[in-house]
C-alpha atoms as a PDB file:
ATOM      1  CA  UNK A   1     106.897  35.077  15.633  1.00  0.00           C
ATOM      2  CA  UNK A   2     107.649  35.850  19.321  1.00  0.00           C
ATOM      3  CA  UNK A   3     106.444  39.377  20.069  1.00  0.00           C
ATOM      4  CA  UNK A   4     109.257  41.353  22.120  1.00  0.00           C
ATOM      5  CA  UNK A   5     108.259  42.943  24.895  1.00  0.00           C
ATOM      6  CA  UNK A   6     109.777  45.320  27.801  1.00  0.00           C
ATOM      7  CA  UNK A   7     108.863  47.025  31.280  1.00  0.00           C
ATOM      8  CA  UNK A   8     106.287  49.299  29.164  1.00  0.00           C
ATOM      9  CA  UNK A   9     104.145  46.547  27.769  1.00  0.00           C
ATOM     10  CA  UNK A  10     104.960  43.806  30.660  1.00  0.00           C
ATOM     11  CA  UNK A  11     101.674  43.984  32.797  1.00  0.00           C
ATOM     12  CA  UNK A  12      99.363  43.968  29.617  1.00  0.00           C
ATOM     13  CA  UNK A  13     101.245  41.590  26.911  1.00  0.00           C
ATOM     14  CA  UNK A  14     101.562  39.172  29.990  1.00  0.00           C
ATOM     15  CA  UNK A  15     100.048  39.574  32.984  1.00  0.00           C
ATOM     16  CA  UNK A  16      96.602  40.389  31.671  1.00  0.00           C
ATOM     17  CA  UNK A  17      96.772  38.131  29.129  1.00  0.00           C
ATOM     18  CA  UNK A  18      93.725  35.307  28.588  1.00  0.00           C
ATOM     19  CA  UNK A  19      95.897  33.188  26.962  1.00  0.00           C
ATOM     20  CA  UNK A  20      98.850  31.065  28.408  1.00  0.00           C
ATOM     21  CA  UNK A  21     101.983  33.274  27.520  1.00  0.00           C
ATOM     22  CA  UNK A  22     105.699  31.449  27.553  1.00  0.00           C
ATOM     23  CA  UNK A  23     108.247  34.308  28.081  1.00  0.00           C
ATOM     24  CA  UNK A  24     111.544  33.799  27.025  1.00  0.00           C
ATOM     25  CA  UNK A  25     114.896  36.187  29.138  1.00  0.00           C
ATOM     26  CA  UNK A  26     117.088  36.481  26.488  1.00  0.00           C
ATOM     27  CA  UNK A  27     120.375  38.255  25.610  1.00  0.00           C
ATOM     28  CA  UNK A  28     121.736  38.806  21.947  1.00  0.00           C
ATOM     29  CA  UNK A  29     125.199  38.015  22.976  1.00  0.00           C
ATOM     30  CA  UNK A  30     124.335  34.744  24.913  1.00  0.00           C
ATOM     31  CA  UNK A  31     124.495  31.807  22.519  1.00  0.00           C
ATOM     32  CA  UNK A  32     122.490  29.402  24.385  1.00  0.00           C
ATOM     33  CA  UNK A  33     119.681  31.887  23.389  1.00  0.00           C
ATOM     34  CA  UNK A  34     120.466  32.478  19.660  1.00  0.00           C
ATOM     35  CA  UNK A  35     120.147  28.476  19.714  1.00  0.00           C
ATOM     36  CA  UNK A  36     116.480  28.854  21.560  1.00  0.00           C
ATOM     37  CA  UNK A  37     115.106  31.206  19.123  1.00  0.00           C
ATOM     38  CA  UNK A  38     114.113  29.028  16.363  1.00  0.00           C
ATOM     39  CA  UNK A  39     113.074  26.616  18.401  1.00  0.00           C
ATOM     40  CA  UNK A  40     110.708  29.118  20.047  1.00  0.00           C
ATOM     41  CA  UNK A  41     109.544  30.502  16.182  1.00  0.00           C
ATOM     42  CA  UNK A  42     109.006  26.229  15.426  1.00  0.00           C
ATOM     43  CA  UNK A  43     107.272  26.311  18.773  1.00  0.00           C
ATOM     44  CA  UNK A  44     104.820  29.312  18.669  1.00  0.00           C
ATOM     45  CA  UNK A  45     103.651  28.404  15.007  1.00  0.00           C
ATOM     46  CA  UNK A  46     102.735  24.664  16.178  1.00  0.00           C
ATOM     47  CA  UNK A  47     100.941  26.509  19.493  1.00  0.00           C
ATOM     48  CA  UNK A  48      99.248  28.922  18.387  1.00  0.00           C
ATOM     49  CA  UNK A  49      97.084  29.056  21.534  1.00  0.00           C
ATOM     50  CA  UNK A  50     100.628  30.042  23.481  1.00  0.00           C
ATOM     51  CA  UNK A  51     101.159  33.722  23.680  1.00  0.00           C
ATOM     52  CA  UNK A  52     105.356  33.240  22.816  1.00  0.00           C
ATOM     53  CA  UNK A  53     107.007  36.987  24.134  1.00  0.00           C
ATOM     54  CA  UNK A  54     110.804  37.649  24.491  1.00  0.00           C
ATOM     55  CA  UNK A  55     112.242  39.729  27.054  1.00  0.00           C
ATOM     56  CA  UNK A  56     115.901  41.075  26.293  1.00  0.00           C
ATOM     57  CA  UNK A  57     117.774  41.344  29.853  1.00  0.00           C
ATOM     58  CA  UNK A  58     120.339  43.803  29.015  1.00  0.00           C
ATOM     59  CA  UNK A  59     117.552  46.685  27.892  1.00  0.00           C
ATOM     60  CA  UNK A  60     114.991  45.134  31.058  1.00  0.00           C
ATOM     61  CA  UNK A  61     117.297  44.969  33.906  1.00  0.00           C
ATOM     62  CA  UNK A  62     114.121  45.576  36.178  1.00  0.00           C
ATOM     63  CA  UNK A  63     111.604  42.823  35.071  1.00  0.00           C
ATOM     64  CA  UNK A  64     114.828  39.887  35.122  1.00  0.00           C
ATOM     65  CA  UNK A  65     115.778  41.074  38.761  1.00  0.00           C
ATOM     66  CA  UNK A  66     111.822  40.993  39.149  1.00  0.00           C
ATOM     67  CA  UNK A  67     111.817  37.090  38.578  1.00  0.00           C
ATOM     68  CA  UNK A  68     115.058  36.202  40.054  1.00  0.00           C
ATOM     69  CA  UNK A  69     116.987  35.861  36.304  1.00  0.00           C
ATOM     70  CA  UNK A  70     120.229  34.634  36.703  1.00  0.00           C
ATOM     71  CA  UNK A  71     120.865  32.766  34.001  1.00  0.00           C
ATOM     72  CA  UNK A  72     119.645  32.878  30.196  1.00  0.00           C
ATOM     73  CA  UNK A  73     117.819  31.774  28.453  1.00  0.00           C
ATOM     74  CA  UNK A  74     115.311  31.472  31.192  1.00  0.00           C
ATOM     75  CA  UNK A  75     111.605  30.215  29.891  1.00  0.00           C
ATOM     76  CA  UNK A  76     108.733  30.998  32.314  1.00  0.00           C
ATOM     77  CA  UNK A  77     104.785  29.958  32.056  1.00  0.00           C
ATOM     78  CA  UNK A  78     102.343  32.750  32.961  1.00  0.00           C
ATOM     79  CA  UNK A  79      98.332  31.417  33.448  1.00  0.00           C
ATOM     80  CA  UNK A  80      96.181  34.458  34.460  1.00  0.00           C
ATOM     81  CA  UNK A  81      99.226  36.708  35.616  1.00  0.00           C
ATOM     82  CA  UNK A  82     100.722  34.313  37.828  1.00  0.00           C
ATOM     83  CA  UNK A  83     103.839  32.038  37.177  1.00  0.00           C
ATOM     84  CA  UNK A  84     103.352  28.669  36.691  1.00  0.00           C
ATOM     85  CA  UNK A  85     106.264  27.101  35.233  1.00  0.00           C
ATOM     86  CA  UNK A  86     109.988  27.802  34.395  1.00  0.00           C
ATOM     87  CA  UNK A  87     113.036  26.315  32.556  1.00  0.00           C
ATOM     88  CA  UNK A  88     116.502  27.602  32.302  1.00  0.00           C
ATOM     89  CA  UNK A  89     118.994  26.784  29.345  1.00  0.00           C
ATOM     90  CA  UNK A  90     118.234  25.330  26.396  1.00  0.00           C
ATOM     91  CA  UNK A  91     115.087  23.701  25.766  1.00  0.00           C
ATOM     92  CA  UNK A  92     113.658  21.590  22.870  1.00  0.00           C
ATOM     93  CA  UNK A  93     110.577  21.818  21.443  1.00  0.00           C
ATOM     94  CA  UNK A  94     108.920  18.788  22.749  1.00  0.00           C
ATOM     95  CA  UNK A  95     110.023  20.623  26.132  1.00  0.00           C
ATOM     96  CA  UNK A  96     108.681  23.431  25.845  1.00  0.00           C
ATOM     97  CA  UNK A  97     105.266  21.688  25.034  1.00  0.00           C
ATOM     98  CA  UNK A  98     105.809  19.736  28.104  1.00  0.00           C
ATOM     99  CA  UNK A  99     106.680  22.847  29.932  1.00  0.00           C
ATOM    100  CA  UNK A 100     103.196  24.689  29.173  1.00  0.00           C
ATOM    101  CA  UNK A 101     101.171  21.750  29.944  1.00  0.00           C
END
């Protein structure tokens, strides 16, 4: 299960993680990201080695202006604190896997 997260938690849930951590910008009113969800769940149970964390952009305004968010759902790769990879829109499963590679 993907772990929510907010400005509080940010720097220690992902940026001082040891583990590769996919964050997911997310809305509850954007459809494209009701669709991700399960795909993320299906995702973070075959990956267990992925940290999966979901940041909701209406109650984190700060941390989605942060990383340039304009559009959701918006998937980015952390390796020790830094960026390495992003998506935006829908992905699939086998992309996501692709996307954390």
């Amino acid at each position: 299960m993907a772990l929510e997260i907010n400005t509080n938690n940010f720097e220690k849930e992902v940026l001082e993680a040891r583990e590769t951590v996919l964050v997911d910008f997310w809305a509850p009113w954007c459809g494209p990201c009701r669709m991700q969800a399960p795909i993320l769940e299906k995702f973070a149970e075959a990956n267990p080695e992925v940290k999966v964390v979901k940041i909701n952009v209406d109650d984190n305004q700060k941390l989605a202006m942060d990383f340039n968010i304009t559009s959701i759902p918006s998937l980015i790769v952390f390796r020790n604190g830094e960026a390495v990879n992003c998506a935006v829109g829908l992905q699939s499963k086998g992309a996501l896997e692709d996307l954390v590679r």
